[in-house]
PDB file of N, CA and C in Angstrom:
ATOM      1  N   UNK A   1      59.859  40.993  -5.891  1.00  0.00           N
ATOM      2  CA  UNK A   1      58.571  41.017  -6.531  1.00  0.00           C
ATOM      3  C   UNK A   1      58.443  39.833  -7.494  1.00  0.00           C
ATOM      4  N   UNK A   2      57.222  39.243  -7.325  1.00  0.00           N
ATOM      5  CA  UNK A   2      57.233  38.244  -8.387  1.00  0.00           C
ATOM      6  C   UNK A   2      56.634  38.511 -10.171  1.00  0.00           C
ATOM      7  N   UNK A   3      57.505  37.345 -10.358  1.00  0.00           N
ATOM      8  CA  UNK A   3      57.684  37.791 -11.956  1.00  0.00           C
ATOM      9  C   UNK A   3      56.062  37.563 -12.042  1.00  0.00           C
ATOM     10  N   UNK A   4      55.350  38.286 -13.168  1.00  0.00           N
ATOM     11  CA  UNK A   4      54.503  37.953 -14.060  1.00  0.00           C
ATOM     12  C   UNK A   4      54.678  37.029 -15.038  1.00  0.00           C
ATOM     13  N   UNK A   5      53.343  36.029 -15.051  1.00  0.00           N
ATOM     14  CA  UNK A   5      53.583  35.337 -16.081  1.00  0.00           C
ATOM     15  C   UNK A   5      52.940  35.915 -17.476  1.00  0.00           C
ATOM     16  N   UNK A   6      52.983  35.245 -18.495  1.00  0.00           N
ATOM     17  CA  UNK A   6      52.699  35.380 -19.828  1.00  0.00           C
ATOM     18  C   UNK A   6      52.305  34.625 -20.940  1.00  0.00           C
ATOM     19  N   UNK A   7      50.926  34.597 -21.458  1.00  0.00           N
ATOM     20  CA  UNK A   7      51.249  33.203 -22.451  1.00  0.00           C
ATOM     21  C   UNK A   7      50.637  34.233 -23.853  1.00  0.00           C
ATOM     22  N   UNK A   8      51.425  34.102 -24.778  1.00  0.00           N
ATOM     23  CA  UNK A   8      51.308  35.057 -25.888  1.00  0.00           C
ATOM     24  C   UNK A   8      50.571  33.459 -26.668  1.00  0.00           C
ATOM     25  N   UNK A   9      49.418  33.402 -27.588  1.00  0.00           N
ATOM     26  CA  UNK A   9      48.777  32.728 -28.380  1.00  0.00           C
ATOM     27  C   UNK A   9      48.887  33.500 -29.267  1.00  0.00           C
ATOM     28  N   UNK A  10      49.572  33.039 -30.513  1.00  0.00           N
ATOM     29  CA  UNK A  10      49.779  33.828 -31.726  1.00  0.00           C
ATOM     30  C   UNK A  10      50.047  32.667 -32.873  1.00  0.00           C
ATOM     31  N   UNK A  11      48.914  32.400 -33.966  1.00  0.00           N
ATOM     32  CA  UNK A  11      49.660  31.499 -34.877  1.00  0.00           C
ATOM     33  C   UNK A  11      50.865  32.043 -36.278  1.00  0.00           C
ATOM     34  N   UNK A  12      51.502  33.294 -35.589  1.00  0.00           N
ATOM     35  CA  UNK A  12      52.487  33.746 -36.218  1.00  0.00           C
ATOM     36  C   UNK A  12      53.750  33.258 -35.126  1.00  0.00           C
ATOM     37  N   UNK A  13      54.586  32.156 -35.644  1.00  0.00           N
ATOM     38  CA  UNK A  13      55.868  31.261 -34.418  1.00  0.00           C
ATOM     39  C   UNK A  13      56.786  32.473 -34.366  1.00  0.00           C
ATOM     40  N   UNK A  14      56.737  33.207 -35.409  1.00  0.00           N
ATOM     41  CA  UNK A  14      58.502  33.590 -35.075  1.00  0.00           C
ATOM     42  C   UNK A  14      57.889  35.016 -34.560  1.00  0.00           C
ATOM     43  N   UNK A  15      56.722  35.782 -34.529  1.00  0.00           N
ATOM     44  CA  UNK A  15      56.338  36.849 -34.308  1.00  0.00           C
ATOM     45  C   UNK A  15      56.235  36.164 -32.499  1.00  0.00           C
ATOM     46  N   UNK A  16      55.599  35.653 -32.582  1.00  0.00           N
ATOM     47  CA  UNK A  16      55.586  35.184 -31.029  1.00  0.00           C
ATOM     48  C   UNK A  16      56.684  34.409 -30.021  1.00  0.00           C
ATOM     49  N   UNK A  17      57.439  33.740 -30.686  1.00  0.00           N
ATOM     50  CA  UNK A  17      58.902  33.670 -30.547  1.00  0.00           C
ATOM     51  C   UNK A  17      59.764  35.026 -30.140  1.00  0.00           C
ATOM     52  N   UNK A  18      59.707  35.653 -30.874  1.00  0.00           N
ATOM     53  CA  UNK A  18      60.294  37.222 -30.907  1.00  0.00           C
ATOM     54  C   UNK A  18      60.065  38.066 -29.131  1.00  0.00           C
ATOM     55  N   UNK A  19      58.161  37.744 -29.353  1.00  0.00           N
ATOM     56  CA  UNK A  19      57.814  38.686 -28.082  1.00  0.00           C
ATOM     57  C   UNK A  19      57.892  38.024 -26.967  1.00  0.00           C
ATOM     58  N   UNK A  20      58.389  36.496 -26.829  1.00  0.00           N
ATOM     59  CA  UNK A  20      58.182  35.886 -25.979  1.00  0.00           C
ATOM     60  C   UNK A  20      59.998  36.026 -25.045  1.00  0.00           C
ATOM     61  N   UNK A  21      60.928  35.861 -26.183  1.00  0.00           N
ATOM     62  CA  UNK A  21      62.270  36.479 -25.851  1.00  0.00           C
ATOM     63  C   UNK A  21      62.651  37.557 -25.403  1.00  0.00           C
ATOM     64  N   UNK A  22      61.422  38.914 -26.084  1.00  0.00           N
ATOM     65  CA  UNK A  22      61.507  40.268 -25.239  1.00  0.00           C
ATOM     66  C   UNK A  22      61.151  40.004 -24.052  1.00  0.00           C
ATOM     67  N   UNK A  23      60.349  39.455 -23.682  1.00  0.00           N
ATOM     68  CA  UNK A  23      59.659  39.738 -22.739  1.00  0.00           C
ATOM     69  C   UNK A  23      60.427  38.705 -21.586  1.00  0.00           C
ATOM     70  N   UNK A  24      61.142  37.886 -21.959  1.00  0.00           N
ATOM     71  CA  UNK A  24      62.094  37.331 -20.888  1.00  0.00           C
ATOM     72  C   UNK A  24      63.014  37.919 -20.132  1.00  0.00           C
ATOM     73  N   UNK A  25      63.571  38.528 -21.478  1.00  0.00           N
ATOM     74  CA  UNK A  25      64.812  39.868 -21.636  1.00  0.00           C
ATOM     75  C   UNK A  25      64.777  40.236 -20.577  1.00  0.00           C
ATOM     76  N   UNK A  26      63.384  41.121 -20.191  1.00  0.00           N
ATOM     77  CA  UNK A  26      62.571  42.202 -19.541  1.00  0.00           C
ATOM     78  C   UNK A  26      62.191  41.769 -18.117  1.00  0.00           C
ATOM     79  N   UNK A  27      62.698  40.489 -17.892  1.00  0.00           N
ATOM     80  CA  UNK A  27      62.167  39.844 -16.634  1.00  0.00           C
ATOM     81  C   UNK A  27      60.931  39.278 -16.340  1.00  0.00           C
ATOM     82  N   UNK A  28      60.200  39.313 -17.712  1.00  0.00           N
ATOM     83  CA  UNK A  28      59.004  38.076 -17.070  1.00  0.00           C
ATOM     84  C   UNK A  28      59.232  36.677 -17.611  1.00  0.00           C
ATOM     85  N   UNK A  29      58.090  36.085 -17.280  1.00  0.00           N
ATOM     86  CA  UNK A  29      58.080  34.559 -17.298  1.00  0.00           C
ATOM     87  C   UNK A  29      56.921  34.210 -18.427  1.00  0.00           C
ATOM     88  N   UNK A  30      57.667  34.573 -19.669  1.00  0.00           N
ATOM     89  CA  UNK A  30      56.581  34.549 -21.224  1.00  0.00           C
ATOM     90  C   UNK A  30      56.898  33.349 -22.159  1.00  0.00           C
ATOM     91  N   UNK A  31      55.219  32.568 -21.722  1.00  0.00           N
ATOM     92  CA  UNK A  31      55.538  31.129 -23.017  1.00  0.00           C
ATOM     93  C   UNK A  31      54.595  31.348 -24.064  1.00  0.00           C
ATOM     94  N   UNK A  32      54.636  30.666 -24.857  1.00  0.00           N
ATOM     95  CA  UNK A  32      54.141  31.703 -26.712  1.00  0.00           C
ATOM     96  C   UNK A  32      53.455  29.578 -26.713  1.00  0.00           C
ATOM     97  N   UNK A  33      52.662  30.389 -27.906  1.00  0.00           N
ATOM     98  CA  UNK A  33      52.443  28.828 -27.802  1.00  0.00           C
ATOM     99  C   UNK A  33      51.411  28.990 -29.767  1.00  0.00           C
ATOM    100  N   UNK A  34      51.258  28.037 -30.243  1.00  0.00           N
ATOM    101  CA  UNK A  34      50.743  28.926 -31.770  1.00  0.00           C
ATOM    102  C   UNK A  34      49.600  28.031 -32.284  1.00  0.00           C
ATOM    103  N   UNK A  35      49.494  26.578 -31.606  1.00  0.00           N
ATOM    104  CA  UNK A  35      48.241  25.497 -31.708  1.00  0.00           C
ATOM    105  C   UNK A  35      47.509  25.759 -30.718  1.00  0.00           C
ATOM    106  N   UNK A  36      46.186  26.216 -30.930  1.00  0.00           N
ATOM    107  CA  UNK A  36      45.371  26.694 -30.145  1.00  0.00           C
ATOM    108  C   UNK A  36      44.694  25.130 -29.373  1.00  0.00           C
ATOM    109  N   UNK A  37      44.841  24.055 -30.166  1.00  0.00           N
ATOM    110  CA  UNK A  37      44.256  22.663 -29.310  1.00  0.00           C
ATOM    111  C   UNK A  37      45.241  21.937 -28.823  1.00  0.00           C
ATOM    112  N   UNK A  38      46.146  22.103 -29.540  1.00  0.00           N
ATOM    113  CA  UNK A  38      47.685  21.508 -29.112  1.00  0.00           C
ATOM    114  C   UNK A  38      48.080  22.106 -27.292  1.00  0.00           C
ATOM    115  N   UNK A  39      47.894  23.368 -27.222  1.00  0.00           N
ATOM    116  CA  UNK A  39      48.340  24.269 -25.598  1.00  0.00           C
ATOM    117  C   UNK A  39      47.154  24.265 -25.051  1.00  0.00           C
ATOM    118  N   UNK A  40      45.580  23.807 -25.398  1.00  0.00           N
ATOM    119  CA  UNK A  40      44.866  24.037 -24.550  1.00  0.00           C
ATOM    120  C   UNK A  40      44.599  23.968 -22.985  1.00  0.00           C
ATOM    121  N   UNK A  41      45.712  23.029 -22.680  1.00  0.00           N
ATOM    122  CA  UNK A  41      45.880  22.794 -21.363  1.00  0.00           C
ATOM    123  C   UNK A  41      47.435  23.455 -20.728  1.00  0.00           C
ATOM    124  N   UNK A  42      47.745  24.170 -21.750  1.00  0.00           N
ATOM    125  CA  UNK A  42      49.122  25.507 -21.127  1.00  0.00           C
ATOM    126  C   UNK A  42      47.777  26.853 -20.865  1.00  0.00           C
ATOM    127  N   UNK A  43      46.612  27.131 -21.942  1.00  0.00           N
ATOM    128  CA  UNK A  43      46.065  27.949 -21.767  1.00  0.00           C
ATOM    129  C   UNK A  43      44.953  28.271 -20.713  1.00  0.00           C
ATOM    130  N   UNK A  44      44.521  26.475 -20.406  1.00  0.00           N
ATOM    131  CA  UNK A  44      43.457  26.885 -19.256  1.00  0.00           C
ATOM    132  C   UNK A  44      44.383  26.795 -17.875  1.00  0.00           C
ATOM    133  N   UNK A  45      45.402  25.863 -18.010  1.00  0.00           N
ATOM    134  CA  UNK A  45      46.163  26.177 -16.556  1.00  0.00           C
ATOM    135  C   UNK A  45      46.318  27.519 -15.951  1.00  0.00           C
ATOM    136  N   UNK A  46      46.514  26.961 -14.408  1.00  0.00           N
ATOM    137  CA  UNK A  46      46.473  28.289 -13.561  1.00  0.00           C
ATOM    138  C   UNK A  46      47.988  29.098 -13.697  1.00  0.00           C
ATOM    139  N   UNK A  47      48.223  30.364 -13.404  1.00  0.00           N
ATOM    140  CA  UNK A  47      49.509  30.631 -13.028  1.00  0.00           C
ATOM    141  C   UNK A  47      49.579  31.869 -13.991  1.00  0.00           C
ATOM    142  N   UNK A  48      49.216  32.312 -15.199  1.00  0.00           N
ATOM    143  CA  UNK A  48      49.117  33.352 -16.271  1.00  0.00           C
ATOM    144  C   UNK A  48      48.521  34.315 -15.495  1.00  0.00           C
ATOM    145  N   UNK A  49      49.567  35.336 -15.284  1.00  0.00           N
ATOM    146  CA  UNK A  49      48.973  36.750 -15.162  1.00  0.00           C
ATOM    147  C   UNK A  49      48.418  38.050 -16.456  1.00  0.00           C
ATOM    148  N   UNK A  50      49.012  37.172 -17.289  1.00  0.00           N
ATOM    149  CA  UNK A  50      48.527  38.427 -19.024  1.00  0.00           C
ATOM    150  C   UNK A  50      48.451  37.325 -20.012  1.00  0.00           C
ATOM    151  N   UNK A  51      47.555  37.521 -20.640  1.00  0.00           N
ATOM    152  CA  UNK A  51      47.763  36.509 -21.993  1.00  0.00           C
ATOM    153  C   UNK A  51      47.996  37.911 -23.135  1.00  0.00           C
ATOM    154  N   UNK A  52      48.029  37.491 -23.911  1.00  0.00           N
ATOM    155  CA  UNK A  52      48.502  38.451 -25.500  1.00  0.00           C
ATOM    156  C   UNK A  52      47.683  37.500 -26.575  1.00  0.00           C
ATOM    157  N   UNK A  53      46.846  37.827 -26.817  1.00  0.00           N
ATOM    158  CA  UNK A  53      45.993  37.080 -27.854  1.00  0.00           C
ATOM    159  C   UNK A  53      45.950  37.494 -29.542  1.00  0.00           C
ATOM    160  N   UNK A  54      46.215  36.790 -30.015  1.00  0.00           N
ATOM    161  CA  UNK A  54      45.715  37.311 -31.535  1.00  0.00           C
ATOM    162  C   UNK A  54      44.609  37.559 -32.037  1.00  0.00           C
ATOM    163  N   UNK A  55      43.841  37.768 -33.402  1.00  0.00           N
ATOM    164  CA  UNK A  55      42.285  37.603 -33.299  1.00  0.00           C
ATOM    165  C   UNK A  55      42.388  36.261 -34.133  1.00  0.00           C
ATOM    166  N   UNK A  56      42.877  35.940 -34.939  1.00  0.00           N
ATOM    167  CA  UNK A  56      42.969  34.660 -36.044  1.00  0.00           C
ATOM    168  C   UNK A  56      43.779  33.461 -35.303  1.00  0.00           C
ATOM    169  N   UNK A  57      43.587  32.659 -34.843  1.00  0.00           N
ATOM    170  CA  UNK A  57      44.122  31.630 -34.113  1.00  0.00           C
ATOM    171  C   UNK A  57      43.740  30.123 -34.538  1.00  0.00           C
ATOM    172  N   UNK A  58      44.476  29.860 -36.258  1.00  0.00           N
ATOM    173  CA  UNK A  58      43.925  28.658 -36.766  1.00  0.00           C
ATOM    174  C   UNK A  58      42.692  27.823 -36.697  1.00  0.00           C
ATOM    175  N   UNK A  59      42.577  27.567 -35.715  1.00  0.00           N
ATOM    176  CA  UNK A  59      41.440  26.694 -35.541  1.00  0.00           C
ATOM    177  C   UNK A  59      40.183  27.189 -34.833  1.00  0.00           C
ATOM    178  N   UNK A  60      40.063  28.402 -34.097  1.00  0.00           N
ATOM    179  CA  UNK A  60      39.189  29.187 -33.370  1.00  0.00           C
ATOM    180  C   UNK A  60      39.571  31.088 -33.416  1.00  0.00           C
ATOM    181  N   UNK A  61      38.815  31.300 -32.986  1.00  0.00           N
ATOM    182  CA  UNK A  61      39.228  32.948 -33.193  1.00  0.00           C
ATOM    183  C   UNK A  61      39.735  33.424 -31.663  1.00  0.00           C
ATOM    184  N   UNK A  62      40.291  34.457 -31.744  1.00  0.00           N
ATOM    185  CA  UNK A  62      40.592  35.341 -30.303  1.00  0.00           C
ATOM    186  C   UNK A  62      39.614  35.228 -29.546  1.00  0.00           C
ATOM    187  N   UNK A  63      38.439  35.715 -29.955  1.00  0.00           N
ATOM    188  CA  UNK A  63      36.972  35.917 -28.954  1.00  0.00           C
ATOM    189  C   UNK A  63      36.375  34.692 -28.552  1.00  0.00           C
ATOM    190  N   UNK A  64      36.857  33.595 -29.122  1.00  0.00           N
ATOM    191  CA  UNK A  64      35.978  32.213 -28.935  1.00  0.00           C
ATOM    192  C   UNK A  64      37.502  32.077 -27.565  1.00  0.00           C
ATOM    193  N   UNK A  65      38.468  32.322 -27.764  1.00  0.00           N
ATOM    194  CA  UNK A  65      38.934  31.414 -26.404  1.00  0.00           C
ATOM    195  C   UNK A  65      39.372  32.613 -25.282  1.00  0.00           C
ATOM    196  N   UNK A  66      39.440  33.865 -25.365  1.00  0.00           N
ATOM    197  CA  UNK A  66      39.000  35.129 -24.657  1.00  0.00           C
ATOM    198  C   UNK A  66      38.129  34.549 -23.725  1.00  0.00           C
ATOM    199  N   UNK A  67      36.749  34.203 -24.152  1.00  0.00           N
ATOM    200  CA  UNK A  67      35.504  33.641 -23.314  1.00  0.00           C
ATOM    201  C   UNK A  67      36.153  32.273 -22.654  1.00  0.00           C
ATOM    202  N   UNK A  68      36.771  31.419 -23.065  1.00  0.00           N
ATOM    203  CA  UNK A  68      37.389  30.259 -21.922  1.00  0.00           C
ATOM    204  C   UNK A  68      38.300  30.865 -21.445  1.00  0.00           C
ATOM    205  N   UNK A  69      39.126  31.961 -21.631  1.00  0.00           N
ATOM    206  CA  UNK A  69      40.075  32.355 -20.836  1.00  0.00           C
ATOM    207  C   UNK A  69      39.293  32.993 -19.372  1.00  0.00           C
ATOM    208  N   UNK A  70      38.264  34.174 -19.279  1.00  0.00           N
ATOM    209  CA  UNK A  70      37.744  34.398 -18.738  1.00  0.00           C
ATOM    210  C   UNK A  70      37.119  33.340 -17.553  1.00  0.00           C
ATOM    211  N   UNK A  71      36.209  32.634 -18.351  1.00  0.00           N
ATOM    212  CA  UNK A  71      35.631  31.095 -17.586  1.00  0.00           C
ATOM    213  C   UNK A  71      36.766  31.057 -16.520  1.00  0.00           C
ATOM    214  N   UNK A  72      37.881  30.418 -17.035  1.00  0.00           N
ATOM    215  CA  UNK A  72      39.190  30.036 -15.945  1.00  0.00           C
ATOM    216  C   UNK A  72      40.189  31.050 -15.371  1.00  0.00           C
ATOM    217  N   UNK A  73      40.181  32.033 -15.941  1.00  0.00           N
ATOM    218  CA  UNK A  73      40.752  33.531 -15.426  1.00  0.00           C
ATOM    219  C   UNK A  73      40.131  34.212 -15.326  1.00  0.00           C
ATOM    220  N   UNK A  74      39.641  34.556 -14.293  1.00  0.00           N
ATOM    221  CA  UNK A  74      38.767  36.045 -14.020  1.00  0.00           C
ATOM    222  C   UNK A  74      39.331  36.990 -14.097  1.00  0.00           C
ATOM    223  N   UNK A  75      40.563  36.734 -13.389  1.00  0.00           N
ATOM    224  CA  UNK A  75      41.696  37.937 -13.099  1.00  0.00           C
ATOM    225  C   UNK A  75      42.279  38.570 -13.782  1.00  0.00           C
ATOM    226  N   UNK A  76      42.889  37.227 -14.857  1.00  0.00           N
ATOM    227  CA  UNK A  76      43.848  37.652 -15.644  1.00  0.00           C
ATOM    228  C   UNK A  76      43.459  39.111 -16.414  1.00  0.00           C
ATOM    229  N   UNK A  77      44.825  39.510 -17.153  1.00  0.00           N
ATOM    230  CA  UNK A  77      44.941  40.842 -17.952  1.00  0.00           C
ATOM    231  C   UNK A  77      44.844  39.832 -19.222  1.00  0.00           C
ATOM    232  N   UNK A  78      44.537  40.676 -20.225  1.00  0.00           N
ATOM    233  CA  UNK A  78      44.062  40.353 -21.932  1.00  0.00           C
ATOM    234  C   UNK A  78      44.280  41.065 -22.298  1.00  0.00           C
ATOM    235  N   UNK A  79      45.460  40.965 -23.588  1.00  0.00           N
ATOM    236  CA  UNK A  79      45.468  42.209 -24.442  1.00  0.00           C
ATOM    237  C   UNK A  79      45.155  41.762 -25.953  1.00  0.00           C
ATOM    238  N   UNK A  80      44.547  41.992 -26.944  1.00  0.00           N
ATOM    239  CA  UNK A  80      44.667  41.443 -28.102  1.00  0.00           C
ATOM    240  C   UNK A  80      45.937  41.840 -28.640  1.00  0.00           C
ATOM    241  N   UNK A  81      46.028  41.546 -29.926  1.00  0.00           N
ATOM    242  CA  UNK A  81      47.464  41.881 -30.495  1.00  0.00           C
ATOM    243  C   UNK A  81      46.682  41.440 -32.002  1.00  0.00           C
ATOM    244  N   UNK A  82      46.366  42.112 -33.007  1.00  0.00           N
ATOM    245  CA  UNK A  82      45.853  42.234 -34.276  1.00  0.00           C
ATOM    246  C   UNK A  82      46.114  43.188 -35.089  1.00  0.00           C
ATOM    247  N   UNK A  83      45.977  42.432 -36.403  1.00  0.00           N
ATOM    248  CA  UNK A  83      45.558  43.266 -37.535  1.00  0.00           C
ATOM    249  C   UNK A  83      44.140  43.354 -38.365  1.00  0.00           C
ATOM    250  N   UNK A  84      43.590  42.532 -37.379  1.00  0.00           N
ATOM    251  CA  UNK A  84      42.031  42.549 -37.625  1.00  0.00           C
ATOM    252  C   UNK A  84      41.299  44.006 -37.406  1.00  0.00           C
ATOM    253  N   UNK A  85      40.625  44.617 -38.182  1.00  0.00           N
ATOM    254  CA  UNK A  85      40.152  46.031 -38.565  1.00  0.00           C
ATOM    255  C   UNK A  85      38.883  45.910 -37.908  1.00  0.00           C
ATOM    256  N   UNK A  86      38.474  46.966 -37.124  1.00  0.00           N
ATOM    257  CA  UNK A  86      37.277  46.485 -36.639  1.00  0.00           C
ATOM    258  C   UNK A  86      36.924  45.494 -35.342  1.00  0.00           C
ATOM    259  N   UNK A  87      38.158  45.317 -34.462  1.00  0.00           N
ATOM    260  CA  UNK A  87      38.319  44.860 -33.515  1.00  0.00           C
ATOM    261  C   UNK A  87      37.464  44.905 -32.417  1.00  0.00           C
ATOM    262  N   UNK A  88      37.709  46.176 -31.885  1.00  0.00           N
ATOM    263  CA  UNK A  88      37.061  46.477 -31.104  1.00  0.00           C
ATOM    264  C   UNK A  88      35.579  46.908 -31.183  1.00  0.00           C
ATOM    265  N   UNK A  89      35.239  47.237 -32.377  1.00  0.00           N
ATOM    266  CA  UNK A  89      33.703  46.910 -32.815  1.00  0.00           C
ATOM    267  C   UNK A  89      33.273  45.667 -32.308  1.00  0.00           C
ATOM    268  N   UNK A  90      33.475  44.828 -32.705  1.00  0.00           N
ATOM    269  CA  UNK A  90      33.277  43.529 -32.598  1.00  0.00           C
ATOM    270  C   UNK A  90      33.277  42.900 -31.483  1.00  0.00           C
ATOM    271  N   UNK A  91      34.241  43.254 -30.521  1.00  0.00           N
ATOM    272  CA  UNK A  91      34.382  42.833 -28.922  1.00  0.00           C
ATOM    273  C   UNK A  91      33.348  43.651 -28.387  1.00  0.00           C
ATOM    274  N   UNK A  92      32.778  44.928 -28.750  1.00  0.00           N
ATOM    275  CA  UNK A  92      31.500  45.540 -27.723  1.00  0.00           C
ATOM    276  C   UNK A  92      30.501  44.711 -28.912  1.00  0.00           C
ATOM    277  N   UNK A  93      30.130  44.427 -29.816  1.00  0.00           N
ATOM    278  CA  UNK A  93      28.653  43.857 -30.176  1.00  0.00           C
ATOM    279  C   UNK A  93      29.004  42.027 -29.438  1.00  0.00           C
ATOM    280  N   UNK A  94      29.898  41.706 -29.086  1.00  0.00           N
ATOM    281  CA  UNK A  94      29.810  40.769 -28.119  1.00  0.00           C
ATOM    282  C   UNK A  94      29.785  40.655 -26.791  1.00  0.00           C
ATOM    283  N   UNK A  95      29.619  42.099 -25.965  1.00  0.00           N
ATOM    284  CA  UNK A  95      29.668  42.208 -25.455  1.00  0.00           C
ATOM    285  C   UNK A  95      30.912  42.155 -24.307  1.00  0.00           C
ATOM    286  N   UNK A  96      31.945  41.972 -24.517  1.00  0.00           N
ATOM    287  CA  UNK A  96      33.241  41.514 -24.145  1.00  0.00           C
ATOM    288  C   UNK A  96      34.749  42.820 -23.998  1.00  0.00           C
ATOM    289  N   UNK A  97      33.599  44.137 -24.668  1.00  0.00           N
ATOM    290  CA  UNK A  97      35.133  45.711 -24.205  1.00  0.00           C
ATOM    291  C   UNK A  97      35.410  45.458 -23.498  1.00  0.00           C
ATOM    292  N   UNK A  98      34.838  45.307 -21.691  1.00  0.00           N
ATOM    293  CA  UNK A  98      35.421  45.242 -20.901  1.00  0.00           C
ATOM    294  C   UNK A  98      36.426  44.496 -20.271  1.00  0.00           C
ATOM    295  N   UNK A  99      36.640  42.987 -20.727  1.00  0.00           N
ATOM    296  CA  UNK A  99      37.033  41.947 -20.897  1.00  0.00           C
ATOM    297  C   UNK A  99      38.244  41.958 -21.219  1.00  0.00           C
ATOM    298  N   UNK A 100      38.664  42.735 -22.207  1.00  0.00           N
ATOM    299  CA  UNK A 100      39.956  43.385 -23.070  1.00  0.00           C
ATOM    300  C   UNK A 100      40.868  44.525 -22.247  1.00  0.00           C
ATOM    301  N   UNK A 101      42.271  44.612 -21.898  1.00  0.00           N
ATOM    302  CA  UNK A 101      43.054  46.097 -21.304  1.00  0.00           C
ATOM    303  C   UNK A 101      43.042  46.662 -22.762  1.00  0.00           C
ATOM    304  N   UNK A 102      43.383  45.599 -23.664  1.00  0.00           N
ATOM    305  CA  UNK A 102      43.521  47.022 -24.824  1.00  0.00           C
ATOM    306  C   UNK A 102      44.133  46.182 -25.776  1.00  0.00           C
ATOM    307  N   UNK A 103      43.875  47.166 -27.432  1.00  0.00           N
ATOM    308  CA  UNK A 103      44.462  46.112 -28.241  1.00  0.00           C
ATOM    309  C   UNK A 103      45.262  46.659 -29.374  1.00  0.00           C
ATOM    310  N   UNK A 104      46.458  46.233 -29.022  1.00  0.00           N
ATOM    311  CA  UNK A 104      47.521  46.134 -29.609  1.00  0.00           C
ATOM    312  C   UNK A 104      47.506  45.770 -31.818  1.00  0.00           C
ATOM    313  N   UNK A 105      47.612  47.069 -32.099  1.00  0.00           N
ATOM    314  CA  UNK A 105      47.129  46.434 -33.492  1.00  0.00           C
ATOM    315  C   UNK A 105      48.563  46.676 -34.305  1.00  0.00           C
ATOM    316  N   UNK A 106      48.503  45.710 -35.009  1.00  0.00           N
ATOM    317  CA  UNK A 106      49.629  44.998 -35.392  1.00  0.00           C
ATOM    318  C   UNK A 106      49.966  45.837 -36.814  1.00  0.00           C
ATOM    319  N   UNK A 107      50.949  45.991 -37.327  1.00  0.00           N
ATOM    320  CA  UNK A 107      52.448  46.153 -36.848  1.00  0.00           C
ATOM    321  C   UNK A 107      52.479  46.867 -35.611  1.00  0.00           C
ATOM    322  N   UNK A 108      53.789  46.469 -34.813  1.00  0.00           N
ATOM    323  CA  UNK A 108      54.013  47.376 -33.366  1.00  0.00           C
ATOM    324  C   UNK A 108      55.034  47.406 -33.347  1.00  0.00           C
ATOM    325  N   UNK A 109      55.417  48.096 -32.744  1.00  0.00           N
ATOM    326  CA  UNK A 109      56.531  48.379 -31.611  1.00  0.00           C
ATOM    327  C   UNK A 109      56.612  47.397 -30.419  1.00  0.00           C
ATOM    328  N   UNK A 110      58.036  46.994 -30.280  1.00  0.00           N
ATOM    329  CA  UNK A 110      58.211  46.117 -29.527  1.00  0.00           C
ATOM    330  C   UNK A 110      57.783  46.751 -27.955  1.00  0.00           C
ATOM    331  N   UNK A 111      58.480  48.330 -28.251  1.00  0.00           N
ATOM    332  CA  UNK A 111      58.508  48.809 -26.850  1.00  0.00           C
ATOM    333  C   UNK A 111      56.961  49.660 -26.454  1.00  0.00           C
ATOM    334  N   UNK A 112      56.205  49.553 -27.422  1.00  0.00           N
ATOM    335  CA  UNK A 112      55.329  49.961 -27.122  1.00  0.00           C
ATOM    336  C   UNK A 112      54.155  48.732 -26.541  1.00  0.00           C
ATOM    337  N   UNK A 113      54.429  47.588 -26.607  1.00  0.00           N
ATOM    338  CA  UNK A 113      54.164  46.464 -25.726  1.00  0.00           C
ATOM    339  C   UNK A 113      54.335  46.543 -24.862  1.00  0.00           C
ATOM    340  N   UNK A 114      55.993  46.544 -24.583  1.00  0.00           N
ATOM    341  CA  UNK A 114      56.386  46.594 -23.221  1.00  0.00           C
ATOM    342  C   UNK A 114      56.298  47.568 -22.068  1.00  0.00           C
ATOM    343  N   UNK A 115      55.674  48.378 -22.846  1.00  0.00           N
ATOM    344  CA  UNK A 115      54.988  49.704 -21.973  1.00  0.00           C
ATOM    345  C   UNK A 115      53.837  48.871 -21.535  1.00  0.00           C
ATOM    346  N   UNK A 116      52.758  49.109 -22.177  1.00  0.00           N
ATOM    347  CA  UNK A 116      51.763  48.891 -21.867  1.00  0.00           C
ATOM    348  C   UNK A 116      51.365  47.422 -20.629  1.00  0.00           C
ATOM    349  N   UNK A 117      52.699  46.706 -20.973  1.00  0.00           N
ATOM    350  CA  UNK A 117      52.607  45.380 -20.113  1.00  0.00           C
ATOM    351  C   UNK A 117      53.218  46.004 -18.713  1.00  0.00           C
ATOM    352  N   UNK A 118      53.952  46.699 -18.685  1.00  0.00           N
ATOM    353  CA  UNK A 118      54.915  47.000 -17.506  1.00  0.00           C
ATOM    354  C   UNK A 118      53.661  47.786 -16.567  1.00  0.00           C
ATOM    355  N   UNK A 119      52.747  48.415 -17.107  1.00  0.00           N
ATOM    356  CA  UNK A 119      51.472  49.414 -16.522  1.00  0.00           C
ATOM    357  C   UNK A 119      50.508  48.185 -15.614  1.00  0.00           C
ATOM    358  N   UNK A 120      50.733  46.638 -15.991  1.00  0.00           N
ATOM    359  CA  UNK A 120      50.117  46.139 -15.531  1.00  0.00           C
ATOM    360  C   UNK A 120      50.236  45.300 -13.971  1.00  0.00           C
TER     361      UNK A 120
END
């Protein structure tokens, strides 16, 4: 079976560092990346089966590159990963719940990630 890929966007390095090592551990193929203009071209490339998004992403927000992820991934899975309150408010007045598998609100559990990723 082929591995899933992964690109975790998180401008927390060592938090995304962390999940990017679990998730190797675990047998997928997870690159973390934390400059949202710096990877723009790791993020629109093809080949990502899940991204892991944050909502605060230095220079743009989760929902501003969610919508280019979409544009170039139709397919892909999206999970947020926040401590932003009010999340999912915010993704239905943009119209975009559906857009989302689900969101991961921060502090977590490592293994409660890896659940939810393994379902995918």
């Amino acid at each position: 079976m082929k591995k899933k890929k992964i690109l975790i966007v998180d401008d927390d390095l060592e938090l995304s560092e962390e999940m990017a090592e679990m998730l190797n551990n675990e047998g997928y193929a997870a690159d973390h990346i934390s400059d949202v203009q710096g990877g723009r071209d790791l993020i629109l490339r093809d080949g990502y089966d899940i991204f892991l998004l944050d909502f605060k992403i230095k220079t743009m927000t989760g929902i501003d590159l969610l919508k280019e992820i979409r544009a170039k991934h139709p397919q892909a899975v999206v999970f947020f990963i926040s401590g932003k309150p009010g999340l999912a408010a915010l993704l239905a007045k943009e119209g975009l719940a559906g857009e989302v598998k689900d969101i991961i609100e921060k502090p977590f559990s490592p293994r409660l990630l890896l659940e939810k990723i393994d379902k995918c």
